[in-house]
PDB file of N, CA and C in Angstrom:
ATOM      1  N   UNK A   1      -4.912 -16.296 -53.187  1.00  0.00           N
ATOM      2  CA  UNK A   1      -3.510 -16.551 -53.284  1.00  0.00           C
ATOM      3  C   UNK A   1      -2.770 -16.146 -52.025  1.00  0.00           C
ATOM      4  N   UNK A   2      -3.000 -15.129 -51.541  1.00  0.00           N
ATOM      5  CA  UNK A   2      -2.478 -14.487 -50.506  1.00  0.00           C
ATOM      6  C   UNK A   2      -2.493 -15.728 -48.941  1.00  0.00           C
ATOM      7  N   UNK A   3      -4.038 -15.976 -48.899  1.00  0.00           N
ATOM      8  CA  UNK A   3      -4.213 -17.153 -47.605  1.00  0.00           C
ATOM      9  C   UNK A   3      -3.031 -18.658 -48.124  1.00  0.00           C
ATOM     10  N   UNK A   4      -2.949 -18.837 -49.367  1.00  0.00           N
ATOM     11  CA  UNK A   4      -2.193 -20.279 -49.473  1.00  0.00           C
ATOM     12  C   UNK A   4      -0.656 -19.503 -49.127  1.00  0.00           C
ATOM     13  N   UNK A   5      -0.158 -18.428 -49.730  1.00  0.00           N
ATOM     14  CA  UNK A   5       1.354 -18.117 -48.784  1.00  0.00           C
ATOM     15  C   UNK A   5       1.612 -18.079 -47.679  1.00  0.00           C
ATOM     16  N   UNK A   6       0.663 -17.868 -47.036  1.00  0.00           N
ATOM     17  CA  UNK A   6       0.350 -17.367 -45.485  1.00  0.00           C
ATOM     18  C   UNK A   6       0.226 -19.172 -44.922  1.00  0.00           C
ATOM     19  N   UNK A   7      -0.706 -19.784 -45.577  1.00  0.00           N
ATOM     20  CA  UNK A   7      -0.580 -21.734 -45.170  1.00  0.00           C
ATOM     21  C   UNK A   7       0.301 -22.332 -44.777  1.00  0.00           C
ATOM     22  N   UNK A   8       1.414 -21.551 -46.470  1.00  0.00           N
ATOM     23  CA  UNK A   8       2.626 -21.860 -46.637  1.00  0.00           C
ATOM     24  C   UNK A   8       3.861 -22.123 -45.661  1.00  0.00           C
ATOM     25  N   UNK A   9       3.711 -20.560 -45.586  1.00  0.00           N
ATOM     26  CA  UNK A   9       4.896 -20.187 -44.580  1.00  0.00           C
ATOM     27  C   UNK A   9       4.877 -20.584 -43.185  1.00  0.00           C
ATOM     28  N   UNK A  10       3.371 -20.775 -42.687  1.00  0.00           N
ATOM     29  CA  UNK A  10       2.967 -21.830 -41.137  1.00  0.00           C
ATOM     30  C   UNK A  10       3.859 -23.286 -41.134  1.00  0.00           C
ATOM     31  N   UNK A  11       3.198 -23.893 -43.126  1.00  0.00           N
ATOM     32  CA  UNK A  11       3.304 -25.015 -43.060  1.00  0.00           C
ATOM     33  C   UNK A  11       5.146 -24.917 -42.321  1.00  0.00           C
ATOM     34  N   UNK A  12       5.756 -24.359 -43.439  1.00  0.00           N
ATOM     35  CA  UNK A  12       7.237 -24.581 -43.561  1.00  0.00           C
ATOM     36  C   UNK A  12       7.970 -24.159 -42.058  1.00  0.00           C
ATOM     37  N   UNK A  13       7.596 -22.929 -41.498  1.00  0.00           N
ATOM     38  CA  UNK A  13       8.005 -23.036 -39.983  1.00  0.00           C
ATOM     39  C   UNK A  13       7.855 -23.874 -39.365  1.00  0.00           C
ATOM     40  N   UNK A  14       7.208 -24.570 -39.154  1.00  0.00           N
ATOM     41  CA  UNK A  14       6.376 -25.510 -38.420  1.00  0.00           C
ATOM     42  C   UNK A  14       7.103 -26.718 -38.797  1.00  0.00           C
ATOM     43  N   UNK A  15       7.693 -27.104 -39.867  1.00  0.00           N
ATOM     44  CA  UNK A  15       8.322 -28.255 -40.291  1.00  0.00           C
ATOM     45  C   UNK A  15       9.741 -27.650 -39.934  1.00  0.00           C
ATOM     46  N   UNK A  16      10.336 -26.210 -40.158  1.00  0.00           N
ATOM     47  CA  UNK A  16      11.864 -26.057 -39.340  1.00  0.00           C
ATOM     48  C   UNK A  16      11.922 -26.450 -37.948  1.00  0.00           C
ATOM     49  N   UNK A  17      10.480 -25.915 -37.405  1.00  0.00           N
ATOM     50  CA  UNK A  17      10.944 -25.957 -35.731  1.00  0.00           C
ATOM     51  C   UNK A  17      11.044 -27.393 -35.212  1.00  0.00           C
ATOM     52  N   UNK A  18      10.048 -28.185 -36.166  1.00  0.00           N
ATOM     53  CA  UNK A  18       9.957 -29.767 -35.539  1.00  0.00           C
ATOM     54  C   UNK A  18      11.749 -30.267 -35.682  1.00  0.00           C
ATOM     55  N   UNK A  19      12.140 -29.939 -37.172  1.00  0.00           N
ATOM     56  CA  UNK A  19      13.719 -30.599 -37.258  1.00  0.00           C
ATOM     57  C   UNK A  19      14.882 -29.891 -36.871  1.00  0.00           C
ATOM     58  N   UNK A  20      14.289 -28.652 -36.130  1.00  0.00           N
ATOM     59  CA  UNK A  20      15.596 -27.974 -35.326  1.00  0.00           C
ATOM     60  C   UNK A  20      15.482 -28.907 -33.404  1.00  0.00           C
ATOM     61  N   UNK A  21      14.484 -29.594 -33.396  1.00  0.00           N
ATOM     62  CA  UNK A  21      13.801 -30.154 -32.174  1.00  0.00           C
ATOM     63  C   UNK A  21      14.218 -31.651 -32.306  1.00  0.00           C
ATOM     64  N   UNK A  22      14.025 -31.927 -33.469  1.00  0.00           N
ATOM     65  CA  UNK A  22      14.529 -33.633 -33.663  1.00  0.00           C
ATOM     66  C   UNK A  22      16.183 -33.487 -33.672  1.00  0.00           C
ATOM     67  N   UNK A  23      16.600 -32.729 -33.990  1.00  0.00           N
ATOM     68  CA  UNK A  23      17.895 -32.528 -34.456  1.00  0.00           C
ATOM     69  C   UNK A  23      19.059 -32.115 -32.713  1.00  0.00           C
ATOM     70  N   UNK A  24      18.001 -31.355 -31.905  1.00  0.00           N
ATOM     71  CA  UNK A  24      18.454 -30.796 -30.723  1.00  0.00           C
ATOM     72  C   UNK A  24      18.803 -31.966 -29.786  1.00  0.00           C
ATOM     73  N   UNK A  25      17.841 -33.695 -30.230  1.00  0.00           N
ATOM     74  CA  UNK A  25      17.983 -34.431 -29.445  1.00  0.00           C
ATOM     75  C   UNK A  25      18.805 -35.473 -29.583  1.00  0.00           C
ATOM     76  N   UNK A  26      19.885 -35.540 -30.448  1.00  0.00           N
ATOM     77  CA  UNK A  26      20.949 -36.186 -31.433  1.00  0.00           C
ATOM     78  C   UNK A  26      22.336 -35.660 -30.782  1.00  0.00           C
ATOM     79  N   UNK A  27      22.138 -35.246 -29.555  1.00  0.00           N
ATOM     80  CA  UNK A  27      23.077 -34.821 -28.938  1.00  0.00           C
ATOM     81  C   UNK A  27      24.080 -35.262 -28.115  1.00  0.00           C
ATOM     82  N   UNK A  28      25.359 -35.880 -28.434  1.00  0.00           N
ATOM     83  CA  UNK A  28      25.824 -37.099 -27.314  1.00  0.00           C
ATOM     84  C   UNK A  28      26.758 -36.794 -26.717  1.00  0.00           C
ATOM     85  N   UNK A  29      26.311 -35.612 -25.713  1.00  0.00           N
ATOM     86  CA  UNK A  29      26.728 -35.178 -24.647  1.00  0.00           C
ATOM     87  C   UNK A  29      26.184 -35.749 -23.315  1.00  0.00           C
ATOM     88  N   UNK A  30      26.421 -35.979 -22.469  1.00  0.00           N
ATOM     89  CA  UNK A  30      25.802 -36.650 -21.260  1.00  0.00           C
ATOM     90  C   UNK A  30      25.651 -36.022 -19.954  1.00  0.00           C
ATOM     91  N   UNK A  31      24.459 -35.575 -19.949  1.00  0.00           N
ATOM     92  CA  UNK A  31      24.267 -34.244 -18.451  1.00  0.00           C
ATOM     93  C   UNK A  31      24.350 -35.127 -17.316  1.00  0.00           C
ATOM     94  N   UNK A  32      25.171 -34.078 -16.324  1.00  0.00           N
ATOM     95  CA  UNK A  32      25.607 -34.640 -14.996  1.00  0.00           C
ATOM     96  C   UNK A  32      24.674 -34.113 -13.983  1.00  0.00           C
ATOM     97  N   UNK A  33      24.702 -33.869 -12.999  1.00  0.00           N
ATOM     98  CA  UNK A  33      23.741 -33.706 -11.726  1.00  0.00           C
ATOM     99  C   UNK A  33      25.280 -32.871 -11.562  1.00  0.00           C
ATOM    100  N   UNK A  34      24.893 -31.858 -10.838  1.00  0.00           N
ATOM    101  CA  UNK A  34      25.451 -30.542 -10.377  1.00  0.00           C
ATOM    102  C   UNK A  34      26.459 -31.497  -9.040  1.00  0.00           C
ATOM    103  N   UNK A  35      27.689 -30.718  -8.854  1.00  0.00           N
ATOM    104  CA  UNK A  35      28.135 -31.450  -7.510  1.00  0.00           C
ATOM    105  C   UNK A  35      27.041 -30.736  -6.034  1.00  0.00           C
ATOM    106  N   UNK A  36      27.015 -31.823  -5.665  1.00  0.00           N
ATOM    107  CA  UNK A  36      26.284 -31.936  -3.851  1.00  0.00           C
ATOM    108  C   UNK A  36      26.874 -32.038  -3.603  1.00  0.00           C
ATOM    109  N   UNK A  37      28.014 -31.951  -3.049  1.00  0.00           N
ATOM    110  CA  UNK A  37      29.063 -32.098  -1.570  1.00  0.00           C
ATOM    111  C   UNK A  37      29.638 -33.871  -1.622  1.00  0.00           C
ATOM    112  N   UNK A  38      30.630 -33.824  -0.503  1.00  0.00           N
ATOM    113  CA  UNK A  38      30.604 -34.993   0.030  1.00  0.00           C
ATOM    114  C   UNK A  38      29.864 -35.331   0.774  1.00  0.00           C
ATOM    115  N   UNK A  39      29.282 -34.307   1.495  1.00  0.00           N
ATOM    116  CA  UNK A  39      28.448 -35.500   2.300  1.00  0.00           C
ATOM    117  C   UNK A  39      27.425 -35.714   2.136  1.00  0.00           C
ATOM    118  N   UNK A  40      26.725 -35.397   0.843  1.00  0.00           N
ATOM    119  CA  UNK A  40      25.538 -35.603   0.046  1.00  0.00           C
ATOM    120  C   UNK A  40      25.892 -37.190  -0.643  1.00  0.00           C
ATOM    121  N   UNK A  41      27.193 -37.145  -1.421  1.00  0.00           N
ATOM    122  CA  UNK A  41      27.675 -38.324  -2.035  1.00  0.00           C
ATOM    123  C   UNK A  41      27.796 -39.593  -0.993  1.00  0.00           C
ATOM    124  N   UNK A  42      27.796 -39.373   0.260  1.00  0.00           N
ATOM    125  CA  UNK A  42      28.510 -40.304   1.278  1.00  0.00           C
ATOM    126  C   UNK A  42      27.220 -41.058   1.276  1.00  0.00           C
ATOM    127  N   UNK A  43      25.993 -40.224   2.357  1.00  0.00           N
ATOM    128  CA  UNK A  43      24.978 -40.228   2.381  1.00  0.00           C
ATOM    129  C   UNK A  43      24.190 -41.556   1.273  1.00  0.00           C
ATOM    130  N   UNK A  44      24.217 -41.057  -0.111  1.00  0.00           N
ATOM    131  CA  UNK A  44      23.661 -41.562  -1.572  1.00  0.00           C
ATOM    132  C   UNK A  44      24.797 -42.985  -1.219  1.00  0.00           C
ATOM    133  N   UNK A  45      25.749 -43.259  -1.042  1.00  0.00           N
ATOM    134  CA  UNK A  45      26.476 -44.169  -1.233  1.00  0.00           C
ATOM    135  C   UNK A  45      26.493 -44.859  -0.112  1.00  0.00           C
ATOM    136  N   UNK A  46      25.781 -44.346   1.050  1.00  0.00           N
ATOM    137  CA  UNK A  46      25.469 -45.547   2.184  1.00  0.00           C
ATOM    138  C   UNK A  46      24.536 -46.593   2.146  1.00  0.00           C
ATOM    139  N   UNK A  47      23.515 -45.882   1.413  1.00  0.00           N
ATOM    140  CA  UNK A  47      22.257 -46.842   1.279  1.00  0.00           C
ATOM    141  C   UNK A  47      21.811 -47.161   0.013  1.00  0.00           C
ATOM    142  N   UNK A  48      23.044 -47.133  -0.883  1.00  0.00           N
ATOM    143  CA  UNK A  48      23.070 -48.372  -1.813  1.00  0.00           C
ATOM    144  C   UNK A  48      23.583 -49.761  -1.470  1.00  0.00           C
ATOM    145  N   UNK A  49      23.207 -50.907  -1.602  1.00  0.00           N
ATOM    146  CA  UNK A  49      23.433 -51.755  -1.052  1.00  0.00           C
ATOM    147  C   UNK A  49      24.427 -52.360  -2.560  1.00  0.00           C
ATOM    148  N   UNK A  50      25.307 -52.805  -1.286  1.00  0.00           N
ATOM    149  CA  UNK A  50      26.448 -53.526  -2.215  1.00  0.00           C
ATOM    150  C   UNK A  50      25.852 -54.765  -3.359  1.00  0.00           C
ATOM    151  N   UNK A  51      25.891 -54.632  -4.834  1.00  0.00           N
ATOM    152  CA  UNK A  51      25.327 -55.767  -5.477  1.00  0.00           C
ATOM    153  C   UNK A  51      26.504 -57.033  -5.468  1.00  0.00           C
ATOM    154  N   UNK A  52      27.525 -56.861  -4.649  1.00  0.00           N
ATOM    155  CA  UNK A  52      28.391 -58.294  -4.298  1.00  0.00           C
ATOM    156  C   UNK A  52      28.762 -57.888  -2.873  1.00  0.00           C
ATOM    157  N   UNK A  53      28.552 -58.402  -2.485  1.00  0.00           N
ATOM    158  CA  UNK A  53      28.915 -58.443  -1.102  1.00  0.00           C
ATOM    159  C   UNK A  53      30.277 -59.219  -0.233  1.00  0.00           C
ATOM    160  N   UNK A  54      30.815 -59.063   0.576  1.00  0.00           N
ATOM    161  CA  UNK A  54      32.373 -59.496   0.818  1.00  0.00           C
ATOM    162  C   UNK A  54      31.800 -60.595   1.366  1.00  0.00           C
ATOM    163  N   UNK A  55      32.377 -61.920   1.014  1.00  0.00           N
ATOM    164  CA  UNK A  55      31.706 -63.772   1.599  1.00  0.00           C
ATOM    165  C   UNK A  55      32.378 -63.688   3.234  1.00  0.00           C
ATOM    166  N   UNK A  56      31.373 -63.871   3.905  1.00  0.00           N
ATOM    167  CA  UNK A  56      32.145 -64.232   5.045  1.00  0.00           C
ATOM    168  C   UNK A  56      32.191 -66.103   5.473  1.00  0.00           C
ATOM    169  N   UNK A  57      32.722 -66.606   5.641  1.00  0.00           N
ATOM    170  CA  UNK A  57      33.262 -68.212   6.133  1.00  0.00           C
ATOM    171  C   UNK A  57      32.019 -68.559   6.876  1.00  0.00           C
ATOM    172  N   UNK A  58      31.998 -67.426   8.228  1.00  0.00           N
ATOM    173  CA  UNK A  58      31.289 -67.870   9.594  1.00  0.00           C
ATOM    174  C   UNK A  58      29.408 -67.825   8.762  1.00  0.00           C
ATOM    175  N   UNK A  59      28.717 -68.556   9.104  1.00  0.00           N
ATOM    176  CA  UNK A  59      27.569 -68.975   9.370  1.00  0.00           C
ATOM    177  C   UNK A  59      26.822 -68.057  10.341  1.00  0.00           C
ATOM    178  N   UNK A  60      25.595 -67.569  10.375  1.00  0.00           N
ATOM    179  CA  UNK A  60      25.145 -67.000  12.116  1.00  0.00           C
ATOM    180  C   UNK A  60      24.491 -67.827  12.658  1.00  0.00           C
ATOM    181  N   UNK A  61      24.843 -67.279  14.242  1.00  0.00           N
ATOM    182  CA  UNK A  61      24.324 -68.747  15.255  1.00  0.00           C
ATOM    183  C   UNK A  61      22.803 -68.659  14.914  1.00  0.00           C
ATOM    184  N   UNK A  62      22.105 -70.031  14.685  1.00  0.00           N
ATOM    185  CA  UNK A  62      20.995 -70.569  15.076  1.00  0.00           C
ATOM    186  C   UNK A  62      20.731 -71.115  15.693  1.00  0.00           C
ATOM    187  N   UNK A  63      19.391 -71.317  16.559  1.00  0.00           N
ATOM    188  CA  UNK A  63      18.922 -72.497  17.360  1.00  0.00           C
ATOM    189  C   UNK A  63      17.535 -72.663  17.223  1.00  0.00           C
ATOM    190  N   UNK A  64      17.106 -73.898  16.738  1.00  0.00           N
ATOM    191  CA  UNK A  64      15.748 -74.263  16.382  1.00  0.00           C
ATOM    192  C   UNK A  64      15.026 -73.897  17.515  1.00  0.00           C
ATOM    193  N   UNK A  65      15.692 -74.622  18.160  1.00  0.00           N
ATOM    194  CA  UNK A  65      14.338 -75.104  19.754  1.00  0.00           C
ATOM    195  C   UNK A  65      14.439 -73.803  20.634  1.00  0.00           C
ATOM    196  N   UNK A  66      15.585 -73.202  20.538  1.00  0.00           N
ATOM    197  CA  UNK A  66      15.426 -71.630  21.397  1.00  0.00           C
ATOM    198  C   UNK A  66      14.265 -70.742  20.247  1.00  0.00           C
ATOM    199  N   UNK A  67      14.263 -70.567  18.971  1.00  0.00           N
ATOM    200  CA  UNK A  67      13.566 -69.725  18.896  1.00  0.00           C
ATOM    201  C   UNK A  67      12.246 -70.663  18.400  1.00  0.00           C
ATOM    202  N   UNK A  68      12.095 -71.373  18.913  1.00  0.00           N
ATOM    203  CA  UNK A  68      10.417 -71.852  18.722  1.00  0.00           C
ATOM    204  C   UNK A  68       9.906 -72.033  20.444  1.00  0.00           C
ATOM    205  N   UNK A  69      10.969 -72.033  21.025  1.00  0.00           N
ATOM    206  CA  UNK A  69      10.360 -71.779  22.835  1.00  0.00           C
ATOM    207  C   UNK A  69      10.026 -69.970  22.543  1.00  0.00           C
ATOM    208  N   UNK A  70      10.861 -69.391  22.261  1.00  0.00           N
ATOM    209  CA  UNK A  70      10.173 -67.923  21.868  1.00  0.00           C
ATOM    210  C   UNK A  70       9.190 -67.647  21.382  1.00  0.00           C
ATOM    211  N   UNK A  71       8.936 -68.594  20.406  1.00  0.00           N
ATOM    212  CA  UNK A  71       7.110 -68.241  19.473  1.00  0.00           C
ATOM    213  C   UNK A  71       6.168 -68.464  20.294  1.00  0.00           C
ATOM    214  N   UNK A  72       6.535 -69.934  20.874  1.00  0.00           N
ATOM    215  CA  UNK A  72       5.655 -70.501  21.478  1.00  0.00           C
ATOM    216  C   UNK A  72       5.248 -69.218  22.924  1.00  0.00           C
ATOM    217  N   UNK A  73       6.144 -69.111  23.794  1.00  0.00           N
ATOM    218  CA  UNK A  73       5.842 -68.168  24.611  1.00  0.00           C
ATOM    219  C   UNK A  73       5.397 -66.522  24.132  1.00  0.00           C
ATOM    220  N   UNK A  74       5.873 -65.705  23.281  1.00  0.00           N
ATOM    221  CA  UNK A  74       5.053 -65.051  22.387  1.00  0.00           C
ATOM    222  C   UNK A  74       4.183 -65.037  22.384  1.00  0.00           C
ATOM    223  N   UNK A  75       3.526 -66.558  21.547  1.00  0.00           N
ATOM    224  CA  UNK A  75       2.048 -66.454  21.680  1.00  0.00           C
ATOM    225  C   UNK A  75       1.300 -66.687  22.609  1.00  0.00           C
ATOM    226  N   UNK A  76       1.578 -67.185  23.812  1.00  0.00           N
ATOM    227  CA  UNK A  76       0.911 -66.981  25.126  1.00  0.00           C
ATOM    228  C   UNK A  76       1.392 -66.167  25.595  1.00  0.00           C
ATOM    229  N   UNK A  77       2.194 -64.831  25.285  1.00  0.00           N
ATOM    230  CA  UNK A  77       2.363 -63.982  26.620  1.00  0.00           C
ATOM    231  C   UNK A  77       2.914 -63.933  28.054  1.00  0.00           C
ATOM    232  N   UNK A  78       4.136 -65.235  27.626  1.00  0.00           N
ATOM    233  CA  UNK A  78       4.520 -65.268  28.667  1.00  0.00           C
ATOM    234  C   UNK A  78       6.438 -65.328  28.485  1.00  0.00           C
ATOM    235  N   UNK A  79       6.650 -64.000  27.777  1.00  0.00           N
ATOM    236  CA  UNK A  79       7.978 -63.895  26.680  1.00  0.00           C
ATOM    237  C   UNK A  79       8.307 -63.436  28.689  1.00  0.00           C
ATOM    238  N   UNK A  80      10.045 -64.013  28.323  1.00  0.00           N
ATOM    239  CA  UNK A  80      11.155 -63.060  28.901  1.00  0.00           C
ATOM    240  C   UNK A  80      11.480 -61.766  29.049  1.00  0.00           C
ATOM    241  N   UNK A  81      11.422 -61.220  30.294  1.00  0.00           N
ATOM    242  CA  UNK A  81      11.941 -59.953  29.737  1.00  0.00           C
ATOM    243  C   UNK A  81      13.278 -59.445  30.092  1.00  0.00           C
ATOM    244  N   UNK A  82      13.671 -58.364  28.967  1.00  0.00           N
ATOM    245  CA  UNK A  82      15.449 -58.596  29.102  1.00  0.00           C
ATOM    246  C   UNK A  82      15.470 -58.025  30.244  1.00  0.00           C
ATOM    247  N   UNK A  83      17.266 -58.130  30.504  1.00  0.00           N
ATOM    248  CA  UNK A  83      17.931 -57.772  31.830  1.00  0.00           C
ATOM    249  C   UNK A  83      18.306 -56.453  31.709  1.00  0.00           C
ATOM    250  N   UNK A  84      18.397 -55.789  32.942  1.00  0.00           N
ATOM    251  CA  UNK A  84      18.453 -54.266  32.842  1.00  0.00           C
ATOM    252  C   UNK A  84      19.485 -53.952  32.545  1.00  0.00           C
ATOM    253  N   UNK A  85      19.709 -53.600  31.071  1.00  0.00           N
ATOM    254  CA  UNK A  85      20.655 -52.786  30.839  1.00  0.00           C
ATOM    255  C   UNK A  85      20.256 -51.582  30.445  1.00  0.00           C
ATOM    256  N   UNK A  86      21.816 -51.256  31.336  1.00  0.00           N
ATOM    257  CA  UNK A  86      22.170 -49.743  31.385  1.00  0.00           C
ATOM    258  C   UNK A  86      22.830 -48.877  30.374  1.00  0.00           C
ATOM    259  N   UNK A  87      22.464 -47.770  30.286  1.00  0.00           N
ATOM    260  CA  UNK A  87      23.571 -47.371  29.697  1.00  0.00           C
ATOM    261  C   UNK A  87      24.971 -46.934  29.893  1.00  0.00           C
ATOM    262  N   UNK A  88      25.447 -46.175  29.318  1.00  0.00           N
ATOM    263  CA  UNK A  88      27.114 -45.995  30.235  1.00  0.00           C
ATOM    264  C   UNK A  88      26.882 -44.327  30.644  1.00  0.00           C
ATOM    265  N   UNK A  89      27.320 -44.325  32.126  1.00  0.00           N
ATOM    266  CA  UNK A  89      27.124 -42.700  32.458  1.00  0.00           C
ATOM    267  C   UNK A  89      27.713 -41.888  31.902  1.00  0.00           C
ATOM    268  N   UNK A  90      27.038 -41.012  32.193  1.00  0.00           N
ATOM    269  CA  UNK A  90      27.746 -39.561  31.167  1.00  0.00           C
ATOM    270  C   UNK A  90      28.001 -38.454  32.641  1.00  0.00           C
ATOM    271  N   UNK A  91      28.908 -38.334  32.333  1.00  0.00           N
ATOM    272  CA  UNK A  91      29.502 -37.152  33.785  1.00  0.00           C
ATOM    273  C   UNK A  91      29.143 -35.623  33.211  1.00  0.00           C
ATOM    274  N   UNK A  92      28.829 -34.854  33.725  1.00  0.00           N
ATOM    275  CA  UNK A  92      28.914 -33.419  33.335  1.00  0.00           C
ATOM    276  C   UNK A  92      29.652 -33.139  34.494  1.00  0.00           C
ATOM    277  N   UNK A  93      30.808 -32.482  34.248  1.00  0.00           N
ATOM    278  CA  UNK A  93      32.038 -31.401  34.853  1.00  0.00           C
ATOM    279  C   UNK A  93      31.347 -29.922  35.323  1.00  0.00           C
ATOM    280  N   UNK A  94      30.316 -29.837  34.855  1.00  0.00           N
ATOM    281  CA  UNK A  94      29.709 -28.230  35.246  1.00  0.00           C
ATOM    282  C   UNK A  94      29.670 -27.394  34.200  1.00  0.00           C
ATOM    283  N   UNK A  95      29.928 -27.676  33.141  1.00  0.00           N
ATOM    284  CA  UNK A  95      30.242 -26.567  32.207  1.00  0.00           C
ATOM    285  C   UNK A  95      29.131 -25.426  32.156  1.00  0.00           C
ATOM    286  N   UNK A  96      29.198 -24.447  31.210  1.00  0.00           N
ATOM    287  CA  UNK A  96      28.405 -23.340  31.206  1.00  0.00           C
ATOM    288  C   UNK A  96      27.686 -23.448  30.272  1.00  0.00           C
ATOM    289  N   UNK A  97      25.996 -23.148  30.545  1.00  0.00           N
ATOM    290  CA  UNK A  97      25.156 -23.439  29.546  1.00  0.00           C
ATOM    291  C   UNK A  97      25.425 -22.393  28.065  1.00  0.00           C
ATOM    292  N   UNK A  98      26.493 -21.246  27.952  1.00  0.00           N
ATOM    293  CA  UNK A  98      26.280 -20.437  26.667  1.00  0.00           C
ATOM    294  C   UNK A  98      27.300 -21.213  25.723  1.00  0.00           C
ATOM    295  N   UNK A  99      27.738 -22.679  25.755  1.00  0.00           N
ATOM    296  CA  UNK A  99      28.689 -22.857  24.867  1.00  0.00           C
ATOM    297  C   UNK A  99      30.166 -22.485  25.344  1.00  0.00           C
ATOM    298  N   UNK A 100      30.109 -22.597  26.326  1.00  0.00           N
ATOM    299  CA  UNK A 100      31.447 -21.959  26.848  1.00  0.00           C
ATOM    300  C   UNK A 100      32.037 -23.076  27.361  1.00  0.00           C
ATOM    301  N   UNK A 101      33.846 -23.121  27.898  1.00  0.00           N
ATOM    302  CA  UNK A 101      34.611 -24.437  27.459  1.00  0.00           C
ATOM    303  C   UNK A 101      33.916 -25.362  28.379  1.00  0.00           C
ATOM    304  N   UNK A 102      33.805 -24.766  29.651  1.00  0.00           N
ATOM    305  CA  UNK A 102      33.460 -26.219  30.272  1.00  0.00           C
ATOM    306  C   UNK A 102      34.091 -26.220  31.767  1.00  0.00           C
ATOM    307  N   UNK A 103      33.612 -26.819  32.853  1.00  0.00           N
ATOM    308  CA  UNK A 103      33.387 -26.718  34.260  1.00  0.00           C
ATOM    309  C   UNK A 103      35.415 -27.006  34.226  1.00  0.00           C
ATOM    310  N   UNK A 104      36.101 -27.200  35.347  1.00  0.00           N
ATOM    311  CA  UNK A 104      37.841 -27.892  35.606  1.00  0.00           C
ATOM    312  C   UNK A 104      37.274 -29.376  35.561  1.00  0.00           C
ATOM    313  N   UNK A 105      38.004 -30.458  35.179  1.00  0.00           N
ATOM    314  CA  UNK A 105      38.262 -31.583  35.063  1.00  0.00           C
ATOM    315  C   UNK A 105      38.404 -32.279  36.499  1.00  0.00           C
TER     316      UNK A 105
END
């Protein structure tokens, strides 16, 4: 008699904890993600891509025969190569390497 109370009382815990567990998930509250910053949000919201996009009128330029003279040369190895561009100079005034303001103008 003693082992079937002892069955018992497994059985019946065991059936509270399952419907305190079914019951825990009946919950219609809706968990958020903690705030990240703005510039966590910016970031996440750059490289979602817009699912409508703003129509633009203009078309982009194509040209058949320019880019099949490109394949074609491509595949022989005998492509263009671009024109030297530069970049735009950058002046340094002298400033001081510890972070300090910076050389006279």
């Amino acid at each position: 008699m003693h082992i079937n109370r002892l069955k018992t009382k497994h059985i019946l815990a065991g059936a509270a904890m399952a419907l305190a567990l079914a019951l825990g998930a009946c919950s219609d509250r809706v968990v958020e993600p903690p705030p990240l910053g703005d510039a966590t949000s910016h970031n996440i919201a750059a490289q979602i891509v817009n699912p409508k996009p703003v129509p633009t009128d203009v078309a982009p330029e194509m040209n058949g025969e320019r880019d099949a003279g490109a394949l074609t040369r491509y595949e022989k190895g005998k492509v263009i190569k671009p024109e030297n561009a530069k970049t735009s100079e950058i002046r340094n005034n002298g400033g001081g390497g510890g972070g300090g303001g910076g050389g006279t103008p």
